[in-house]
Protein backbone atom coordinates (compact mmCIF):
# COMPACT_ATOMS: atom_id res chain seq x y z
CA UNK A 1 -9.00 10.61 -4.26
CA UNK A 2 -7.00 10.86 -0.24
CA UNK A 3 -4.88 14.21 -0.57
CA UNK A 4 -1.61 14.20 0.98
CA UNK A 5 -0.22 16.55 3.70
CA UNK A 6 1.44 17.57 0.33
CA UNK A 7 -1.00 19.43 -2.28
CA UNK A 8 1.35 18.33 -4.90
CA UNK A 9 0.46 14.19 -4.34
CA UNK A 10 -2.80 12.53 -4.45
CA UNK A 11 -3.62 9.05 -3.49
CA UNK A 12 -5.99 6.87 -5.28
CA UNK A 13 -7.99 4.54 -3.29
CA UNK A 14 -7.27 1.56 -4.66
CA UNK A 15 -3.63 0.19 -5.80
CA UNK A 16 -2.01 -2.70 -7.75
CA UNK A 17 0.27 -4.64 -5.88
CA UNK A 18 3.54 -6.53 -7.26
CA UNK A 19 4.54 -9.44 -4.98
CA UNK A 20 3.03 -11.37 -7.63
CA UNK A 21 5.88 -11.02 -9.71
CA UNK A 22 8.32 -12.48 -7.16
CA UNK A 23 9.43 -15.37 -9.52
CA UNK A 24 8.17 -13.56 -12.44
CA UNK A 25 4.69 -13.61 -13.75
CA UNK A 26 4.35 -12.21 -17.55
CA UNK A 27 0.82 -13.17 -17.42
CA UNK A 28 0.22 -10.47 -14.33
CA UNK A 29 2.12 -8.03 -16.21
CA UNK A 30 -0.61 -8.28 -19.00
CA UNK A 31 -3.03 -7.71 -16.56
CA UNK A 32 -1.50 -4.95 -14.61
CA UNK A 33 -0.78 -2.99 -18.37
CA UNK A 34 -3.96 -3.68 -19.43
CA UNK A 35 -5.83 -2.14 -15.64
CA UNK A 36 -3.78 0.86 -16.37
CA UNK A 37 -4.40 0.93 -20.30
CA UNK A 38 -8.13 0.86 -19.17
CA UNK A 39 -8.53 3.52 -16.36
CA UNK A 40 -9.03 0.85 -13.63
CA UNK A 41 -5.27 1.02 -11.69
CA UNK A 42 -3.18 4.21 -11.19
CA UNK A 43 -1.06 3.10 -8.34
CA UNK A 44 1.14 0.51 -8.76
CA UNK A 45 3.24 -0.50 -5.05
CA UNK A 46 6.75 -2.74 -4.92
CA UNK A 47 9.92 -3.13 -3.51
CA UNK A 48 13.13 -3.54 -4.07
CA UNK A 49 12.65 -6.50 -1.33
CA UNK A 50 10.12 -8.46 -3.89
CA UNK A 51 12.27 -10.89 -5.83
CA UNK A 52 15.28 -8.95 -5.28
CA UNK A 53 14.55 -6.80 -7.40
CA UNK A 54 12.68 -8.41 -10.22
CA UNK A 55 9.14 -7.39 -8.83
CA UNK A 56 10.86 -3.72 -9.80
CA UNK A 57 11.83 -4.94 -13.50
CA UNK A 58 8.64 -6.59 -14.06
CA UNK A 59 7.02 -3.00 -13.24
CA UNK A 60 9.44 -1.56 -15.04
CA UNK A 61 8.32 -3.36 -18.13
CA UNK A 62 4.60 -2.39 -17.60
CA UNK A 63 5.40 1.34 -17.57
CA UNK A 64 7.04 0.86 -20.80
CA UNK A 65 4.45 -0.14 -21.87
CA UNK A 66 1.51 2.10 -20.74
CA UNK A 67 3.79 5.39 -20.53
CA UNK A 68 5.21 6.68 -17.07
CA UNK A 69 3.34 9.31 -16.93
CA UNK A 70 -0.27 6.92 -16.53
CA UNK A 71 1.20 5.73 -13.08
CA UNK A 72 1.75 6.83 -9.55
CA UNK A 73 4.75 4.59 -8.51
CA UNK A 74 5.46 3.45 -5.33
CA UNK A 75 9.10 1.69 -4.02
CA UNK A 76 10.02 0.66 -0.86
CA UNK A 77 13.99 0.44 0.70
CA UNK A 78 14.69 -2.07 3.11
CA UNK A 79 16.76 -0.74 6.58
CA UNK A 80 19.18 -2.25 5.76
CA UNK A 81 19.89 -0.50 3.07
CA UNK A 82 18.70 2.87 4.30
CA UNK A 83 22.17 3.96 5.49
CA UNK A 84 24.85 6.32 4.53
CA UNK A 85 26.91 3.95 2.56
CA UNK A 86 23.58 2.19 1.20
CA UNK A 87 21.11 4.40 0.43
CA UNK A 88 21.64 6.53 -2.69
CA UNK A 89 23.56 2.92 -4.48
CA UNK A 90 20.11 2.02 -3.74
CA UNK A 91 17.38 4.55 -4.60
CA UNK A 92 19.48 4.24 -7.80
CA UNK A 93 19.55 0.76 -8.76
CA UNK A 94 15.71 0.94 -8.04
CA UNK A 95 15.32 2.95 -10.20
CA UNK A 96 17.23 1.37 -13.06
CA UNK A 97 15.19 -1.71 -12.45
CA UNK A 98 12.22 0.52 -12.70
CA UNK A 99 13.20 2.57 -15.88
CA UNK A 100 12.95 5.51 -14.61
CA UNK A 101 13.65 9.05 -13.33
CA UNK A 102 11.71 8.96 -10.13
CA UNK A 103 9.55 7.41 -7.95
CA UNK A 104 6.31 9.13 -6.82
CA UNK A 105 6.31 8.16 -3.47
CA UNK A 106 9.46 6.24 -1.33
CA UNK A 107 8.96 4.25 1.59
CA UNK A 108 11.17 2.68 4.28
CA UNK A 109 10.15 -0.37 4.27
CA UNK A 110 10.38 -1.00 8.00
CA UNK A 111 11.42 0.52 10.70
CA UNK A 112 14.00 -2.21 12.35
CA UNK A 113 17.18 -0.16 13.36
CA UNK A 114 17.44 1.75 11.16
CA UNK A 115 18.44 5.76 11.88
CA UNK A 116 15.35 7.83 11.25
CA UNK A 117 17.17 10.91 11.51
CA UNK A 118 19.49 9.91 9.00
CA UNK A 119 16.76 8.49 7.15
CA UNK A 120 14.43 11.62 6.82
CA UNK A 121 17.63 13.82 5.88
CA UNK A 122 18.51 11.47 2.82
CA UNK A 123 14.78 11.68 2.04
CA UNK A 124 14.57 15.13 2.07
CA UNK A 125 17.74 15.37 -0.34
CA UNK A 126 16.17 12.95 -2.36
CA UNK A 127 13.03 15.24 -2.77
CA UNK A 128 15.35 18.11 -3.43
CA UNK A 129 17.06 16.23 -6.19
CA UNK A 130 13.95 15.26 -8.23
CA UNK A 131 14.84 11.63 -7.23
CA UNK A 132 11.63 10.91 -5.32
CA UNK A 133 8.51 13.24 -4.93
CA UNK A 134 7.30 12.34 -1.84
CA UNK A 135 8.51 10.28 0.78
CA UNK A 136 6.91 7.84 3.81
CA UNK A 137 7.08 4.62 6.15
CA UNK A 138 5.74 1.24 6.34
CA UNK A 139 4.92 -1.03 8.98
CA UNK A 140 5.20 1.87 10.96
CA UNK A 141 3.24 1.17 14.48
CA UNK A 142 1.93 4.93 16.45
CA UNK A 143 5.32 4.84 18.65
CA UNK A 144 7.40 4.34 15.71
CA UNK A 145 5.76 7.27 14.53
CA UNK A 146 6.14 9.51 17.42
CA UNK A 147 9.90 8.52 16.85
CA UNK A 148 10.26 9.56 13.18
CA UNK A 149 8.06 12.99 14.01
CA UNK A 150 10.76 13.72 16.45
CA UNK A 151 13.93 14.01 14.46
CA UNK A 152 14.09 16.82 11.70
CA UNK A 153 12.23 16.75 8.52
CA UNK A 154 10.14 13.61 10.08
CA UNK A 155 6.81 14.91 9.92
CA UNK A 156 7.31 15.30 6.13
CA UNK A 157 6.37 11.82 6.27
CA UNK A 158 3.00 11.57 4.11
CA UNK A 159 1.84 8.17 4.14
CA UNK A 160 2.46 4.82 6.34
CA UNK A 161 1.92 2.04 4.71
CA UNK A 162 0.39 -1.26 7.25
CA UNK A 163 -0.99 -4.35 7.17
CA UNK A 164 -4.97 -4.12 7.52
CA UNK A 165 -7.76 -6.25 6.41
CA UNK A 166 -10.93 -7.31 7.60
CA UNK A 167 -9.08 -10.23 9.83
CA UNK A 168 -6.52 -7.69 11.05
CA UNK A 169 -8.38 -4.35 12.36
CA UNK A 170 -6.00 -3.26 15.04
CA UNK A 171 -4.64 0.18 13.38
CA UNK A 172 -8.19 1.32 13.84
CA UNK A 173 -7.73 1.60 17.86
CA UNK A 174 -5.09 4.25 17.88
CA UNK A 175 -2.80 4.30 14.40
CA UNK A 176 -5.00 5.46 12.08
CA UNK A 177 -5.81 7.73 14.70
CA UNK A 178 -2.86 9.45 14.92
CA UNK A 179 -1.82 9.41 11.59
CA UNK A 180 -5.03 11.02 10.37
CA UNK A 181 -4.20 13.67 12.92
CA UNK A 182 -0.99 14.12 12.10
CA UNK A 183 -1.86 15.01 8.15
CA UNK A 184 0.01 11.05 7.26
CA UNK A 185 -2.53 9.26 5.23
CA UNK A 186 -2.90 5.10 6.25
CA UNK A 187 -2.37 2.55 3.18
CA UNK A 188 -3.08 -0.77 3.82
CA UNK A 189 -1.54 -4.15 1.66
CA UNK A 190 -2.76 -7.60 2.16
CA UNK A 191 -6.57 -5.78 2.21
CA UNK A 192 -7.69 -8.91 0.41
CA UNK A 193 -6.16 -11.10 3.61
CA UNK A 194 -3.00 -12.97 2.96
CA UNK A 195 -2.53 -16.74 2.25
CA UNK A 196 0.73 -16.75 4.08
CA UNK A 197 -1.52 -15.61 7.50
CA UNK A 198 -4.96 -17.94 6.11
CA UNK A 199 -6.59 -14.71 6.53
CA UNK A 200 -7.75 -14.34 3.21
CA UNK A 201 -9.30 -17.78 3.27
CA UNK A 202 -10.69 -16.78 6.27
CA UNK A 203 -12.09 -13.30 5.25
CA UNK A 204 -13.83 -14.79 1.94
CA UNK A 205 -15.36 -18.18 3.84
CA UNK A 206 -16.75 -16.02 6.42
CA UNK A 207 -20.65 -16.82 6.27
CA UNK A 208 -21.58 -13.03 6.44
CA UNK A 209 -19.84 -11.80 4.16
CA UNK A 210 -20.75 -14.73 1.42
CA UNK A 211 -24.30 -13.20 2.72
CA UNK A 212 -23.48 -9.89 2.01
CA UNK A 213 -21.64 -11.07 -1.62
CA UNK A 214 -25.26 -13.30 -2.75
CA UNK A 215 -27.09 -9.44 -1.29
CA UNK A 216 -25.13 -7.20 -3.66
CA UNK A 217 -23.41 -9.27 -6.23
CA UNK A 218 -20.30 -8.38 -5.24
CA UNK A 219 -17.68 -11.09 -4.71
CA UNK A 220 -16.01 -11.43 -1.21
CA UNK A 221 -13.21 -9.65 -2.06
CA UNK A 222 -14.91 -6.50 -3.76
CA UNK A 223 -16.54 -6.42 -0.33
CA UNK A 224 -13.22 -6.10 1.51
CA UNK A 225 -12.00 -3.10 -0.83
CA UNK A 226 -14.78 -1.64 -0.39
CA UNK A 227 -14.42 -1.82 3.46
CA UNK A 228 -11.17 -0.58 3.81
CA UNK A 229 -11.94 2.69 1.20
CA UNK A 230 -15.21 3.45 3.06
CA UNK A 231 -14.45 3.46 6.58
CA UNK A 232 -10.75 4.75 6.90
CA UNK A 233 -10.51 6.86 3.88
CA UNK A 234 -7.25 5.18 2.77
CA UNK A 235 -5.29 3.74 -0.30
CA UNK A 236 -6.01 -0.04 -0.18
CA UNK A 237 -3.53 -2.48 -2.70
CA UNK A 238 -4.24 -5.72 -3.27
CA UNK A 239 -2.34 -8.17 -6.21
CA UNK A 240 -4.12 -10.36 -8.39
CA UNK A 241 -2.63 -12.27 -11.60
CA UNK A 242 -5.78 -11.76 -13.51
CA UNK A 243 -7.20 -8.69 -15.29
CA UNK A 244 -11.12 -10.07 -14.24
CA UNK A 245 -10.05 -10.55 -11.06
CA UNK A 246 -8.72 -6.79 -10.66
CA UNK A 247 -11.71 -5.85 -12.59
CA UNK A 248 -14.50 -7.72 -10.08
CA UNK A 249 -12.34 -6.69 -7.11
CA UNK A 250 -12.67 -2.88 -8.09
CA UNK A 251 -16.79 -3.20 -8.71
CA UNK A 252 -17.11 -2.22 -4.72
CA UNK A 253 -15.42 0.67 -4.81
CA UNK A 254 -17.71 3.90 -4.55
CA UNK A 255 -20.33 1.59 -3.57
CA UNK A 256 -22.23 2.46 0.26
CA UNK A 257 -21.93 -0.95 2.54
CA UNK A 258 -23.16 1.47 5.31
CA UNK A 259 -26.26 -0.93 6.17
CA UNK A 260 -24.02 -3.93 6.07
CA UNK A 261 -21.52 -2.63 8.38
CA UNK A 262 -23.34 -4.14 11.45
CA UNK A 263 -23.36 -7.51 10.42
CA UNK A 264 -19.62 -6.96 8.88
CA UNK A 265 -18.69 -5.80 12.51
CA UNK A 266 -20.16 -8.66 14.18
CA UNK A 267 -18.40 -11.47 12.06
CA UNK A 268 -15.29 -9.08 12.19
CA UNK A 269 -15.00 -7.18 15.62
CA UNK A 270 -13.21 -4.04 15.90
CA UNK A 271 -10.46 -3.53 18.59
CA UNK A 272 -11.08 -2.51 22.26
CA UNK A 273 -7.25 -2.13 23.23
CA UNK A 274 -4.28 -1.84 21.70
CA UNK A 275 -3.70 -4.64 19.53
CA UNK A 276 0.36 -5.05 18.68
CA UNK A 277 0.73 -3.87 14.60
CA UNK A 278 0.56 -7.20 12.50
CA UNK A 279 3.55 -7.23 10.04
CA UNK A 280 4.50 -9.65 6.98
């Protein structure tokens, strides 16, 4: 488990994801119920962003189901919303959608333009109110950050939430970094690669790593958890539709890839510069 800055919020390694419920997906919701119901999922990510909304009800649904109190929820406002005539309507309808009283852990969902200032005092009041427990960023790149730490109540930020994979290793060079020094713990979404970028396709055709899979049994993407847990101590999420998939995605987690991480390194360098923060 990744503690927070916070002793009161602890981060699994490993989270469910809920884009896949974009145009609805009852199918996933099965499978996301039944990964809680069995001990494999605690974390479950969205946004009001996914679907407009219905990637919310759809999770909303699965907490019925398995009991609120089995998951650490995650929602995400877009900037546009994060204002004062928007934000509260919002946090709200969120959590209508969701079915519930609170959300374990709020993010703004980019940085864009909106006011951080403003933006870390509503969080704060939200916090206060027993709206949201904790509060953080995503897509957040290291100057962003130094922004956000500079207005009041910004370094109770606990968690920044980026795009990182095996295809797309940039935070390591100075984000995760700072954040780790700065007591803000890195998640990471599209870990498994994302079709939209061909990453995945390119992560999981990669010769060494179908090496490494035929080694320890483990399929290409239980490799890439297991990557992104071991070496940067963060909460990875990937989505999947199917309950085996979730299940043969989790079987590297815990497991040491320490001898592979030469060869893993070689197919997949890591930065030497600053590399610009790749966003979806």
């Amino acid at each position: 488990m990744i503690q927070t800055a916070s002793t009161t919020i602890k981060l699994p390694e490993v989270g469910l994801g809920s884009t896949v419920f974009w145009y609805g997906n009852r199918e996933a919701e099965k499978a996301m119920a039944r990964a809680v119901d069995d001990g494999l999922i605690s974390l479950i990510d969205t946004a009001e962003m996914y679907g407009s909304g219905r990637s919310e009800e759809a999770v909303g649904r699965v907490l019925k189901e398995v009991g609120r109190d089995k998951v650490f929820l995650v929602d995400k406002i877009l900037p546009d919303n994060a204002t004062p005539a928007g934000f509260r309507k919002s946090l709200e309808k969120s959590l209508r959608r969701l079915g519930t009283d609170h959300i374990d852990l709020y993010l703004l969902h980019w940085k864009e333009k909106a006011d951080l200032a403003f933006v870390a005092e509503a969080m704060t009041e939200a916090v206060e109110e027993g709206l949201i427990l904790k509060w953080g960023v995503s897509n957040f790149d290291v100057s962003d950050m130094e922004d956000l730490f500079a207005v009041e109540h910004g370094s109770d930020c606990v968690t920044d939430q980026v795009l990182y994979n095996l295809c797309e290793r940039g935070p390591e060079y100075d984000l995760f970094p700072w954040l780790l020094e700065h007591g803000v713990h890195p998640m990471s979404y599209s870990s498994l690669g994302s079709d939209m970028t061909k990453t995945r396709r390119t992560c999981e055709s990669c010769r060494t790593i179908q090496e490494i899979s035929a080694e320890t049994g483990l399929t290409p993407a239980a490799i890439m958890l297991a990557f992104n847990t071991r070496n940067h101590d963060l909460c990875a999420l990937f989505g999947s539709s199917s309950y085996d998939h979730i299940k043969t995605n989790l079987a590297g987690i815990g497991k040491d890839i320490t001898p592979f991480l030469e060869k893993i390194n070689a197919a997949f360098p890591a930065p030497t510069k600053k590399v610009p923060l790749a966003k979806i």
